[in-house]
Protein backbone atom coordinates (compact mmCIF):
# COMPACT_ATOMS: atom_id res chain seq x y z
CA UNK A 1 91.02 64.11 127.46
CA UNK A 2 92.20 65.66 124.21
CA UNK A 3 93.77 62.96 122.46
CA UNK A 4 92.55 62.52 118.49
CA UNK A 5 94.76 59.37 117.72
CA UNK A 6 95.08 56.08 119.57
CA UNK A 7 97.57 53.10 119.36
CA UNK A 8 94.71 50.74 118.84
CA UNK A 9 93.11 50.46 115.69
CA UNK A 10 89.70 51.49 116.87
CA UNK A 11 90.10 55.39 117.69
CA UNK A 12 87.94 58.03 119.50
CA UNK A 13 86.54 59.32 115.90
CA UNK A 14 84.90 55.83 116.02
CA UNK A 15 82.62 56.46 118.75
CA UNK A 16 79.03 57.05 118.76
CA UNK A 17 76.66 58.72 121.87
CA UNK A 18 73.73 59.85 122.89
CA UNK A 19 72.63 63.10 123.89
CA UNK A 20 69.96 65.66 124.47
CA UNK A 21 71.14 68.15 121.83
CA UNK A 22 69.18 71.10 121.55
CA UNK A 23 70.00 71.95 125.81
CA UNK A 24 73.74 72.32 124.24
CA UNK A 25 75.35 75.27 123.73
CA UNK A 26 77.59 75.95 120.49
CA UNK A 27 80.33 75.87 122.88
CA UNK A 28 79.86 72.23 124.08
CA UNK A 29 79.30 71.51 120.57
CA UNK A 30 82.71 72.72 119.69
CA UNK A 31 83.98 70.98 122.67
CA UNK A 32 82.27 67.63 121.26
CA UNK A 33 83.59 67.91 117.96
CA UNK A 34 87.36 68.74 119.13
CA UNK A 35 87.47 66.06 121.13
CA UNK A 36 86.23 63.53 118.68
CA UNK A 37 82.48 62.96 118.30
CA UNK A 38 81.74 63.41 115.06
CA UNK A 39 78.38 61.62 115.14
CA UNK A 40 76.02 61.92 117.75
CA UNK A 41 72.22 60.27 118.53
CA UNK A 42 69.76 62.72 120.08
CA UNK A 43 66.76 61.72 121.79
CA UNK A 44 63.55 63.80 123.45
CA UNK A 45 63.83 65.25 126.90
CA UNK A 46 61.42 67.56 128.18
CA UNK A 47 62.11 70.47 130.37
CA UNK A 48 58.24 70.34 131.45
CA UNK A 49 54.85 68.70 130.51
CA UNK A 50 53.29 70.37 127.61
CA UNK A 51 49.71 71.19 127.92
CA UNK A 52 48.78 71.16 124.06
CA UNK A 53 49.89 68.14 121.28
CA UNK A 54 50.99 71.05 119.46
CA UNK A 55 53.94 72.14 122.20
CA UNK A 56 54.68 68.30 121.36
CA UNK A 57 55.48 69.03 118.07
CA UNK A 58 57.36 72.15 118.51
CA UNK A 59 59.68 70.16 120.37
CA UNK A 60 59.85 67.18 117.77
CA UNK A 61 60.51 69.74 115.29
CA UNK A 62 63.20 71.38 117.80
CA UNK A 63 65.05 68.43 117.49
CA UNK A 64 64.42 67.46 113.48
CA UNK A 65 65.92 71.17 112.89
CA UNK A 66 69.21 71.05 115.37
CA UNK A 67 70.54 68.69 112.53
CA UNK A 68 71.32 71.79 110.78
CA UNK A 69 72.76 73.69 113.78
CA UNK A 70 75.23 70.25 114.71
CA UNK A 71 76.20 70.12 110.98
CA UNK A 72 77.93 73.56 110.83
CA UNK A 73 80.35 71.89 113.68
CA UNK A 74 80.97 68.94 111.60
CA UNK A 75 78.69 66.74 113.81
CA UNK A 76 76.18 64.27 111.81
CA UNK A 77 72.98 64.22 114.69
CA UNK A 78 70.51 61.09 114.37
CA UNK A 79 67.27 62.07 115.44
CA UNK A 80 65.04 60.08 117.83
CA UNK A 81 61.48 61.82 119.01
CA UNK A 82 59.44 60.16 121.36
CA UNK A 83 56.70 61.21 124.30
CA UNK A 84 59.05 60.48 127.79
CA UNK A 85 57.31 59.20 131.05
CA UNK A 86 54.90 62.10 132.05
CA UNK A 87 53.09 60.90 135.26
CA UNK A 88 49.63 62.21 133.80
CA UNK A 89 48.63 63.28 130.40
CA UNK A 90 45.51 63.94 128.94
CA UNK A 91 44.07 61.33 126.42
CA UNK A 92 43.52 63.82 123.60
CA UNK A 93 46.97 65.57 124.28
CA UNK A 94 48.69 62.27 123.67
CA UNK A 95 46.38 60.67 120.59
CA UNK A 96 47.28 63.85 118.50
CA UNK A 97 50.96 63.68 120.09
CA UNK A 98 51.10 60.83 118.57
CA UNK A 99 49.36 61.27 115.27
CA UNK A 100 52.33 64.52 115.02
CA UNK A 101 55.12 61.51 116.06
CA UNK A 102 53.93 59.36 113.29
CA UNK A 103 54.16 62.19 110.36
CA UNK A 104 57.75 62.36 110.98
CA UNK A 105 58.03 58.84 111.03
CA UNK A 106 56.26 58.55 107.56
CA UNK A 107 58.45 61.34 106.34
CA UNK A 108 61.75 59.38 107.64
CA UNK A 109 62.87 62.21 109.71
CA UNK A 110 63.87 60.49 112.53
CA UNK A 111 66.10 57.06 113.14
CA UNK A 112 63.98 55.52 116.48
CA UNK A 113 61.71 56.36 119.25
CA UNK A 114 62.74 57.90 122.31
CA UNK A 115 62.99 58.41 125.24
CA UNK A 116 60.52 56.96 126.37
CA UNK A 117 59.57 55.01 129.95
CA UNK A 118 58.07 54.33 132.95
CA UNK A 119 59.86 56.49 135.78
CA UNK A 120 57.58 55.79 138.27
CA UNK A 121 55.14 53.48 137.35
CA UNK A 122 51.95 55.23 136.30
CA UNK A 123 49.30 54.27 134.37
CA UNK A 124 49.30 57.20 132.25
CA UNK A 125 53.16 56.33 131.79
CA UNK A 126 52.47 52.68 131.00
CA UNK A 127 49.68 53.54 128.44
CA UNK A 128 52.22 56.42 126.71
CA UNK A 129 54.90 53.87 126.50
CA UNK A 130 53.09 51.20 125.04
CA UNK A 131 51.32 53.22 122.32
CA UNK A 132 54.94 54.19 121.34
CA UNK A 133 56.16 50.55 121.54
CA UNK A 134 53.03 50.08 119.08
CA UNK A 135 54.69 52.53 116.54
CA UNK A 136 58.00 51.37 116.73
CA UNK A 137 56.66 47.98 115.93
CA UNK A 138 54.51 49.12 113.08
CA UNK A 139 57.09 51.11 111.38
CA UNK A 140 59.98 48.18 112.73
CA UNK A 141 61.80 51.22 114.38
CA UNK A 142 64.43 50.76 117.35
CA UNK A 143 63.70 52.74 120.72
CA UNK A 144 65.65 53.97 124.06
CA UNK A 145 63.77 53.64 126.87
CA UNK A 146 64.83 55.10 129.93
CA UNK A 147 65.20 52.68 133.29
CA UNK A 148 63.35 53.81 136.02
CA UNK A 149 63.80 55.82 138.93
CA UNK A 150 60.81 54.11 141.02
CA UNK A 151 59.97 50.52 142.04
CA UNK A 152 62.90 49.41 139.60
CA UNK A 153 62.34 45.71 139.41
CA UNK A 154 58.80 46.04 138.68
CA UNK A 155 58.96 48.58 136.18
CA UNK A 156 61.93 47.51 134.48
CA UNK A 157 60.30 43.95 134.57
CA UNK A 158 57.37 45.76 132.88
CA UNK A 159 59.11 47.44 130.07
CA UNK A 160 61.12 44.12 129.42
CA UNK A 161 57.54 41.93 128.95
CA UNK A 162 55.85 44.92 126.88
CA UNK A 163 59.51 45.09 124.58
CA UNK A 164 58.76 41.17 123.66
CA UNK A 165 54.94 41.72 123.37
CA UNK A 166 54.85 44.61 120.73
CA UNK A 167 57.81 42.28 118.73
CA UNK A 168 60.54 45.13 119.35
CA UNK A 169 64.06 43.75 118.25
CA UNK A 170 65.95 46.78 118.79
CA UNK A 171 65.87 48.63 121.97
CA UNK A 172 68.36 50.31 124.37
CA UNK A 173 67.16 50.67 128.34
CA UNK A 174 69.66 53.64 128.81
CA UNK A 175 70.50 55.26 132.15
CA UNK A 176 70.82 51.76 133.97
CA UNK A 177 72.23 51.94 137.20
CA UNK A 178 73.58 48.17 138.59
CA UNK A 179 70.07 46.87 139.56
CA UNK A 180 68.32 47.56 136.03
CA UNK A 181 71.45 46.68 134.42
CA UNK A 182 71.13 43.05 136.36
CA UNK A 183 67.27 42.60 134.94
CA UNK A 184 68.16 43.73 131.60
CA UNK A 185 71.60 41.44 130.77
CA UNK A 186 68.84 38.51 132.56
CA UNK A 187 66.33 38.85 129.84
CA UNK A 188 68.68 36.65 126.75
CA UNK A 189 67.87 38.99 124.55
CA UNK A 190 71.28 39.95 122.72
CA UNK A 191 69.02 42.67 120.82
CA UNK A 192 68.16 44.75 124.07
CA UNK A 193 71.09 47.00 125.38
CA UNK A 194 71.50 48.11 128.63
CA UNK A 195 72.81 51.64 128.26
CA UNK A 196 75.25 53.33 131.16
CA UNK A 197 75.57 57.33 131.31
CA UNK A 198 78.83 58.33 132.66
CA UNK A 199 79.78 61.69 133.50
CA UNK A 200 80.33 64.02 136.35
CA UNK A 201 76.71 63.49 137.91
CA UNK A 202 76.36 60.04 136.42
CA UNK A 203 78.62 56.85 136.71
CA UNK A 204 82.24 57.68 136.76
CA UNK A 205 84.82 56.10 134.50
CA UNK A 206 86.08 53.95 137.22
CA UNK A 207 82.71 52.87 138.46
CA UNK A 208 81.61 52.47 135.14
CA UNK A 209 85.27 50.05 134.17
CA UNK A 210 84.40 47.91 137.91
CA UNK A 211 80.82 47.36 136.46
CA UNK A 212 81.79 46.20 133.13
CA UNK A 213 84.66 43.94 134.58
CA UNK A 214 81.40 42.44 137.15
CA UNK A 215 79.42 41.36 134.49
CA UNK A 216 81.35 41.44 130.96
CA UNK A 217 78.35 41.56 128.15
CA UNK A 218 80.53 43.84 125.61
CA UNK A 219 77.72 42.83 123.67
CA UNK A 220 74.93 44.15 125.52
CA UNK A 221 76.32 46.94 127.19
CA UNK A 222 76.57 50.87 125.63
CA UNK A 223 78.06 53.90 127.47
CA UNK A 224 76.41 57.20 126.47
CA UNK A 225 77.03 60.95 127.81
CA UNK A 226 72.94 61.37 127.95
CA UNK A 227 74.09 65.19 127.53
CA UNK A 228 71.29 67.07 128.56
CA UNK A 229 69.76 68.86 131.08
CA UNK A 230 71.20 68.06 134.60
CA UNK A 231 74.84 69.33 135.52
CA UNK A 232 77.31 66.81 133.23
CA UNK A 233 80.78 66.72 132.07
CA UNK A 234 81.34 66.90 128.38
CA UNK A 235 84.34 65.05 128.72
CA UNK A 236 82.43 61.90 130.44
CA UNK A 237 82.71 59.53 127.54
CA UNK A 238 86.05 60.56 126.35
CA UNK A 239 87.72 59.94 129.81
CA UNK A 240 85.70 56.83 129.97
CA UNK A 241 87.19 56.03 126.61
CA UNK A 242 90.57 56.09 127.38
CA UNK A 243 89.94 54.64 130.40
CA UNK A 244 88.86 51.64 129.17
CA UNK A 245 91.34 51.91 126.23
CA UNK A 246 94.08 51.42 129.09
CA UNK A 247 92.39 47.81 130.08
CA UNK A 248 90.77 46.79 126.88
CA UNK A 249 90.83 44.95 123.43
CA UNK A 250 90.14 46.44 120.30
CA UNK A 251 87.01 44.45 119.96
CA UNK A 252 85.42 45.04 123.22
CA UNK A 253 86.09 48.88 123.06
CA UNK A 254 84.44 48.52 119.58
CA UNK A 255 81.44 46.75 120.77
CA UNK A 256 80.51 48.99 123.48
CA UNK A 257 81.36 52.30 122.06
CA UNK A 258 80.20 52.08 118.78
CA UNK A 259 79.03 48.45 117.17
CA UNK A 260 76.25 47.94 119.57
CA UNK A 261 74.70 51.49 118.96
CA UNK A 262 74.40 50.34 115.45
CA UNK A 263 73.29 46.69 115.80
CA UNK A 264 70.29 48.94 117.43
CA UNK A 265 70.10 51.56 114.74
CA UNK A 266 71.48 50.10 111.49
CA UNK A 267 70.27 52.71 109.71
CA UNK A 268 72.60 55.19 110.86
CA UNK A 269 75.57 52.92 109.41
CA UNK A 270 75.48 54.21 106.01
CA UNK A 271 75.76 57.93 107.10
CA UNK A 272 78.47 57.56 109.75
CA UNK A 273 82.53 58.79 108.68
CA UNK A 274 84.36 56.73 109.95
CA UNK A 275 87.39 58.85 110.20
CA UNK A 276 90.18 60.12 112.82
C-alpha cells in the first residue's frame, strides 16, 4: 500500500480523488501525500444543518482556506462548495446561501459545485438542488452530486432529467452503489460519471474490480476515497489502485483514476504535476 513507482507507465502520482478535506487530520494528510496523492478535489459535507446563510459561508470559506493547510504537505486541493441535500431549509437561509455560493464563484475560488443531491427525496432537497444546477449552468461549472440513499430509482431518475434540463455537461453522481450505477451508465451521456467510493466502510477493492469487470464503462466510471466524515480507510484508493493495476491496461487505469476526473473538471488540468 506504499508503493511510489509502478511498472506501467501510468503511476500512483497520477491519480486524482475526492475528499472531504477539512474533517482530515494533518496526519491523514501526511499519510495521503506519502502514499501518492499529490492532488486532491474537495467537496462540501456538512456535519449538521446550519440555521443562518452566514454558518453557510463559514463553511464555504472553511474549505476555500484548507488550500493553504493541504499545500504545506505538498497536496494541490481543488475546491468545490455547494449546499448538500438538507431535508428542510428555510427559503431565506438558502436565497442568501446562495447569493454567498455565487461570490466565490465570481471570484473563481472554487472549480465546481458540490455535493449536492437528493438523499431522500424532499421537496426542499429538490428545490436546493436545482437552484444549484441553475448556477452551475450559468457560470458552465461541473458538479458532484451525491446518489441517493432513498427511493433510488426515482431520485436518481430525477437528478438525471434535471442534469439535461439546466444544460449541465459535466457532472459526477458519486457514491453509486450497483443500482444508481445501472441508471446512470443507462442515461448515454459519456459526460455524466458515475462515481464509486471504496474504502473500509464503502465498496472494497474486490467488490469494486467485480463491478467494473460487470459493466466495463472505463469511460464513465471514477473511484474516489469520499474521505470524510464516517469511519474510512486512507488507504482505500491506493489498494484499489494496485488492485486493479494487477488486472488492468494502462489506459483503463488512466481513465478511471485520473482522465475522467478531468474530462469533468478541465480546469484543474493546467495546475496538476504530473510527477512520481
Amino acid at each position: 500500500m506504499f508503493r511510489k513507482n509502478t511498472t506501467k507507465g501510468f503511476g500512483v502520482g497520477h491519480r486524482l480523488d475526492i475528499i472531504h478535506s477539512i474533517y482530515r487530520t494533518i496526519g491523514d494528510l501526511k499519510m495521503l501525500r506519502h502514499i501518492g496523492l499529490r492532488d486532491m478535489i474537495t467537496s462540501m459535507v456538512l456535519p449538521l444543518n446550519p440555521s443562518s446563510a452566514k454558518s453557510y459561508r463559514d463553511f464555504f470559506e472553511w474549505n476555500i482556506q484548507d488550500v493553504k493547510r493541504c499545500a504545506k504537505f505538498n497536496i494541490n486541493l481543488h475546491v468545490v462548495i455547494g449546499i448538500p441535500a438538507v431535508a428542510k431549509i428555510n427559503p431565506k437561509v438558502l436565497d442568501e446561501a446562495l447569493m454567498f455560493m455565487e461570490d466565490y464563484i465570481r471570484e473563481k475560488k472554487v472549480v465546481g459545485i458540490g455535493e449536492i443531491g437528493m438523499g431522500k427525496g424532499t421537496k426542499d432537497e429538490y428545490t436546493t438542488m436545482k437552484r444549484q444546477l441553475a448556477l452551475a449552468s450559468k457560470y458552465n461549472l461541473p458538479v458532484i452530486i451525491a446518489a441517493p440513499k432513498r427511493d433510488k430509482v426515482a431520485n436518481t431518475s430525477i437528478i438525471l432529467k434535471e442534469l439535461k434540463k439546466a444544460n449541465i455537461s459535466r457532472a459526477i453522481i458519486d457514491h453509486c452503489d450497483e443500482e444508481t450505477l445501472q441508471l446512470v451508465l443507462r442515461s448515454h451521456d459519456d459526460d455524466i460519471k458515475a462515481g464509486i467510493t471504496v474504502g473500509q466502510q464503502a465498496v472494497a477493492p474486490e467488490k469494486a474490480l467485480r463491478i467494473y469487470k460487470n459493466y466495463s464503462y472505463a469511460d464513465r466510471i471514477i473511484f474516489d476515497s469520499g474521505l470524510g466524515l464516517q469511519e474510512s480507510s486512507l488507504f482505500g484508493l491506493s489498494n484499489t489502485f494496485e488492485l486493479f493495476e494487477e488486472e488492468m491496461n494502462e489506459d483503463v487505469l488512466r481513465k478511471m483514476f485520473y482522465s475522467n476526473f478531468v474530462d469533468v473538471f478541465p480546469t484543474i488540468s493546467s495546475e496538476i504535476k504530473l510527477t512520481l
